[in-house]
Protein backbone atom coordinates (compact mmCIF):
# COMPACT_ATOMS: atom_id res chain seq x y z
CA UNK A 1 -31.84 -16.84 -0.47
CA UNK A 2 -28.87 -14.88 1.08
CA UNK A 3 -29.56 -11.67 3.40
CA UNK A 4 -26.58 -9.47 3.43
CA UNK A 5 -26.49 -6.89 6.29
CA UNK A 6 -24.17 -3.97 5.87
CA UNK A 7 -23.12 -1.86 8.74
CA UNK A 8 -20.98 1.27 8.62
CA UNK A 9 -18.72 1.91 11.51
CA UNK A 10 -19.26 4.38 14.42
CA UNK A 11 -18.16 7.91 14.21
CA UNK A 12 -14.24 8.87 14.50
CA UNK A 13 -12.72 11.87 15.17
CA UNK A 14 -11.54 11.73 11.78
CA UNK A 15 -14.62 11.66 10.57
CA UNK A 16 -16.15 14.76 12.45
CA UNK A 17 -13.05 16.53 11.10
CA UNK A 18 -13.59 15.43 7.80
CA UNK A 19 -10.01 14.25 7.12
CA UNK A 20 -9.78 11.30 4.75
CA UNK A 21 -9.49 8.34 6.76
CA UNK A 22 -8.92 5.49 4.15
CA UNK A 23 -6.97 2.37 5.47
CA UNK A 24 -5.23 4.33 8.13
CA UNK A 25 -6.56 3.55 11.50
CA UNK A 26 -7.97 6.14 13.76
CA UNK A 27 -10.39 4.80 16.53
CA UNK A 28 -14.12 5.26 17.35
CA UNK A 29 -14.48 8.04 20.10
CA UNK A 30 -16.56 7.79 22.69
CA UNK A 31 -19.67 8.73 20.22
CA UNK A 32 -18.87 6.08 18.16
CA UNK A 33 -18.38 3.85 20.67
CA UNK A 34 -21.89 4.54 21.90
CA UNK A 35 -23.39 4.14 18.40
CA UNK A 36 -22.18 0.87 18.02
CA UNK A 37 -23.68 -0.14 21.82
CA UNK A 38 -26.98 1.16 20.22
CA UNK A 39 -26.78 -1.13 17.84
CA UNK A 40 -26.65 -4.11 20.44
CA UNK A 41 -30.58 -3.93 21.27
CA UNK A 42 -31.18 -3.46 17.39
CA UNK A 43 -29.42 -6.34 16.64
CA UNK A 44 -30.19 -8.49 19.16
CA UNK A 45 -32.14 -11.81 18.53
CA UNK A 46 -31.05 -12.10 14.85
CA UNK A 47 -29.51 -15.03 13.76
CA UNK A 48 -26.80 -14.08 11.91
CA UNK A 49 -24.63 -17.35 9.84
CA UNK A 50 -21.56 -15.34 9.41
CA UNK A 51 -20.66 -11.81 11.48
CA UNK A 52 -17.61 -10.66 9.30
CA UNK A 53 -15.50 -7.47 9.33
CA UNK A 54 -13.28 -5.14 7.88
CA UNK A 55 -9.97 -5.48 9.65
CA UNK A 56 -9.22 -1.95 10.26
CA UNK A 57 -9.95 -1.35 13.90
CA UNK A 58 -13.40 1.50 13.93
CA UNK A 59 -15.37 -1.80 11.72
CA UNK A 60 -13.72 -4.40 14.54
CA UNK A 61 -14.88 -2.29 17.52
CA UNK A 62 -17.98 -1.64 16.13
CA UNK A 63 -18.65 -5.59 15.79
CA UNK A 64 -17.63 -6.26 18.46
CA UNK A 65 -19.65 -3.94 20.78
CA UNK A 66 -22.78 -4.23 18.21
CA UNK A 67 -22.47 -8.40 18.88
CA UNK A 68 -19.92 -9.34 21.93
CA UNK A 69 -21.14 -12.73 21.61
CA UNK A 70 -20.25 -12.85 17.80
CA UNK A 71 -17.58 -14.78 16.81
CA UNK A 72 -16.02 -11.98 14.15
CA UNK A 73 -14.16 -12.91 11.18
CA UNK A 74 -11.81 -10.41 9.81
CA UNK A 75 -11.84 -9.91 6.00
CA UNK A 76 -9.72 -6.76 4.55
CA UNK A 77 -11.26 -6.50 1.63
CA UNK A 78 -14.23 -4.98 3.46
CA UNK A 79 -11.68 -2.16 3.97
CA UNK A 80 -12.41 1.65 2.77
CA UNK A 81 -11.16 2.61 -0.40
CA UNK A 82 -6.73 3.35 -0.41
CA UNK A 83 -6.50 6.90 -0.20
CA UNK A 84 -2.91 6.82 -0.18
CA UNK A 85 -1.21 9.97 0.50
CA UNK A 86 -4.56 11.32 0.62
CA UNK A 87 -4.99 9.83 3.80
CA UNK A 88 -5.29 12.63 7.04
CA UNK A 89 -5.64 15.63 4.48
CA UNK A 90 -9.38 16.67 4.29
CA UNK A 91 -10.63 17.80 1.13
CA UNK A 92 -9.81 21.12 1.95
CA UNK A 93 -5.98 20.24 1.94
CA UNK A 94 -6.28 18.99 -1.65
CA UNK A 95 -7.70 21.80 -3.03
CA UNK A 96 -4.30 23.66 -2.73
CA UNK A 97 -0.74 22.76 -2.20
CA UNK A 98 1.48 19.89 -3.51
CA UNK A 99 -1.21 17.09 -3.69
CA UNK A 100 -3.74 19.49 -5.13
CA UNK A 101 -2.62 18.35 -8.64
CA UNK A 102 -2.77 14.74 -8.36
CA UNK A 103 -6.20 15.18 -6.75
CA UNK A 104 -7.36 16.93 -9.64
CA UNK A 105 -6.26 14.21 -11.88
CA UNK A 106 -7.59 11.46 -9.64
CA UNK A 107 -11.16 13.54 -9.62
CA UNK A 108 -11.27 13.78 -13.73
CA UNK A 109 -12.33 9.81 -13.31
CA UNK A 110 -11.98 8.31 -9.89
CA UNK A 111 -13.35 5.23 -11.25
CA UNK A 112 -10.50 4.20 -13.17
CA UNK A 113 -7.49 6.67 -11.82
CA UNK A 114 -5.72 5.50 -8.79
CA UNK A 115 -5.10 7.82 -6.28
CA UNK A 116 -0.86 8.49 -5.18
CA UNK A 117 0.30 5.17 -3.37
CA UNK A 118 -3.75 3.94 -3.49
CA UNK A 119 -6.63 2.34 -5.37
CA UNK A 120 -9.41 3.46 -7.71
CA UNK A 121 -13.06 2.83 -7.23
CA UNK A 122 -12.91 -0.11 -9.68
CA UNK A 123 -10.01 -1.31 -7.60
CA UNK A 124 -12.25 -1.66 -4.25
CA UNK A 125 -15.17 -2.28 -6.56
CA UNK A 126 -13.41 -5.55 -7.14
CA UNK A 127 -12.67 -6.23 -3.78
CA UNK A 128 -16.06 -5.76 -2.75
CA UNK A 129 -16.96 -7.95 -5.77
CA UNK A 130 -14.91 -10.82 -4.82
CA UNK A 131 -16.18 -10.92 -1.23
CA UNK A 132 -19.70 -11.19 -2.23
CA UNK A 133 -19.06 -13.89 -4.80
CA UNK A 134 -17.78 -16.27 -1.60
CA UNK A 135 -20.63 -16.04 -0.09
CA UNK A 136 -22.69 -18.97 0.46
CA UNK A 137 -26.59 -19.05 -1.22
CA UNK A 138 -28.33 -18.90 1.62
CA UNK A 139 -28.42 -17.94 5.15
CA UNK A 140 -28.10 -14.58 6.66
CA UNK A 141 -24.53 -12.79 6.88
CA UNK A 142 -24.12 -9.54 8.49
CA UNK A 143 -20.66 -7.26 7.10
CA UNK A 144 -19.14 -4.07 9.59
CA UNK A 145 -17.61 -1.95 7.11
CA UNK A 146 -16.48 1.31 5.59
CA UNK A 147 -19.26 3.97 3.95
CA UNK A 148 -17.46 3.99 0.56
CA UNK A 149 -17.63 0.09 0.66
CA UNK A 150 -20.86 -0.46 1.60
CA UNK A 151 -21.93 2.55 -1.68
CA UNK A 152 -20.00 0.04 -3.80
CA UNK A 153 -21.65 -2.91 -3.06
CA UNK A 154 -24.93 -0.92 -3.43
CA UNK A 155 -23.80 0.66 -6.71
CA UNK A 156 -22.94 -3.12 -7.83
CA UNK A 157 -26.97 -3.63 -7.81
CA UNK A 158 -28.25 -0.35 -8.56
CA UNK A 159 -25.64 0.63 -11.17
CA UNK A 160 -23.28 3.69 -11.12
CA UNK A 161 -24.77 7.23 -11.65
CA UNK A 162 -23.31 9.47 -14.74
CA UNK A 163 -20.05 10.15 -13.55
CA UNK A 164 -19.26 7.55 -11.87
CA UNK A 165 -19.02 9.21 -8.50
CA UNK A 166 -20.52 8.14 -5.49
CA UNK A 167 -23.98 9.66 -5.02
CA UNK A 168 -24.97 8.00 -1.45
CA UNK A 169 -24.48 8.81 2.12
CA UNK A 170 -24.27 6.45 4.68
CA UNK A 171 -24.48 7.27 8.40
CA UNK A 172 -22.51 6.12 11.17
CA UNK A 173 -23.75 2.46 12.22
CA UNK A 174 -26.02 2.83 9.07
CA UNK A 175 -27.75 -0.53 8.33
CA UNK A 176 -27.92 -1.48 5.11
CA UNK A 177 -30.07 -5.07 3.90
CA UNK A 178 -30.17 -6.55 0.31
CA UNK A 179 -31.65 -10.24 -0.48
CA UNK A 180 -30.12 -12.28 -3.40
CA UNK A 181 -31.89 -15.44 -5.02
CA UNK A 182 -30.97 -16.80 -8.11
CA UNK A 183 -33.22 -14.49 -10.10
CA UNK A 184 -32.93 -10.76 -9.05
CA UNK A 185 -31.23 -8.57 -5.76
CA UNK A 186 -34.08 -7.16 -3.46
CA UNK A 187 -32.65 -4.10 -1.57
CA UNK A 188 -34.61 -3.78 1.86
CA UNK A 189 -33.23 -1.32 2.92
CA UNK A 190 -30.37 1.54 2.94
CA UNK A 191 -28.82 3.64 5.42
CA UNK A 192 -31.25 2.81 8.04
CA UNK A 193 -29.74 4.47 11.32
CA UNK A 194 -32.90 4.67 13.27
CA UNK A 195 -31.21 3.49 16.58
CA UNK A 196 -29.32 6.87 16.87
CA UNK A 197 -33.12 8.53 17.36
CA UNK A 198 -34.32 6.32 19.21
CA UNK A 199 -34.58 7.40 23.20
């Protein structure tokens, strides 16, 4: 059996402004700095076979603080979804102005429709894809990524709502688990952030 742990980075300023971070590469503030430290105690004393990251640097901190020990290996295809020249506008920006009209054509089916200079859903959807088919069978592997990567590899089991938008929220430093045997995906858990209440 394989145990894949999915972590979303720490909070950015980026992200409490709600701009569009993508594959640009703002750092974790101190907040997410100390979300990721949380997640030290949490972590520690699991045996993890492979610690692996996005390359983008909010994952790499995060991995690094969450398991200094860890030797980390960088993967980009664990990276958020290529927003393009959406990146650093928040949604706000697109509703108006020059990129307002590509964002309305990118919305009509985000699934299939790359964004200006980006990807589409299916486009990281096959990233994510081909990262979890290298995997070995067994063992326990533990992923720091990006909240619209880690809803992609959950939609990959659970299936993709009408629409084919994303429907999930992941917090900062949200833990994700899912098992895989050769008969059927158990999902153990989603989103579970319980460090950040804890003390």
């Amino acid at each position: 059996m394989l145990e894949l742990w999915l972590v979303r980075h720490g909070v950015t300023d980026w992200n409490l402004a709600e701009r569009i971070q993508g594959w640009s590469d703002p750092p974790l503030n101190a907040a997410g700095r100390a979300q990721a430290e949380r997640l030290a105690p949490r972590l520690a004393g699991i045996a993890f076979d492979r610690v692996v990251s996005s390359d983008l640097d909010r994952a790499r901190t995060t991995a690094a603080l969450a398991l200094p020990s860890a030797e980390i290996v960088l993967d980009p295809r664990l990276r958020e979804l290529d927003y393009g020249t959406f990146d650093g506008a928040t949604w706000a920006d697109l509703a108006s102005g020059e990129r307002a009209e590509a964002a309305a054509h990118w919305r009509v089916d985000r699934q299939q429709r790359r964004t200006p200079g980006g990807e589409s859903f299916d486009d990281l959807a096959a990233r994510v894809a081909a990262f979890r088919a290298e995997l070995p069978a067994t063992g326990r592997v533990i992923a720091f990524a990006h909240s619209g990567t880690i809803i992609t590899a959950l939609h990959g089991v659970l299936g993709y709502p009408e629409g084919r938008g994303w429907r999930l929220q992941i917090a900062n430093t949200g833990i994700s688990v899912l098992r895989f045997d050769a008969r059927r995906t158990q999902i153990v858990t989603v989103n579970d952030h319980a460090h950040l209440r804890e003390g």
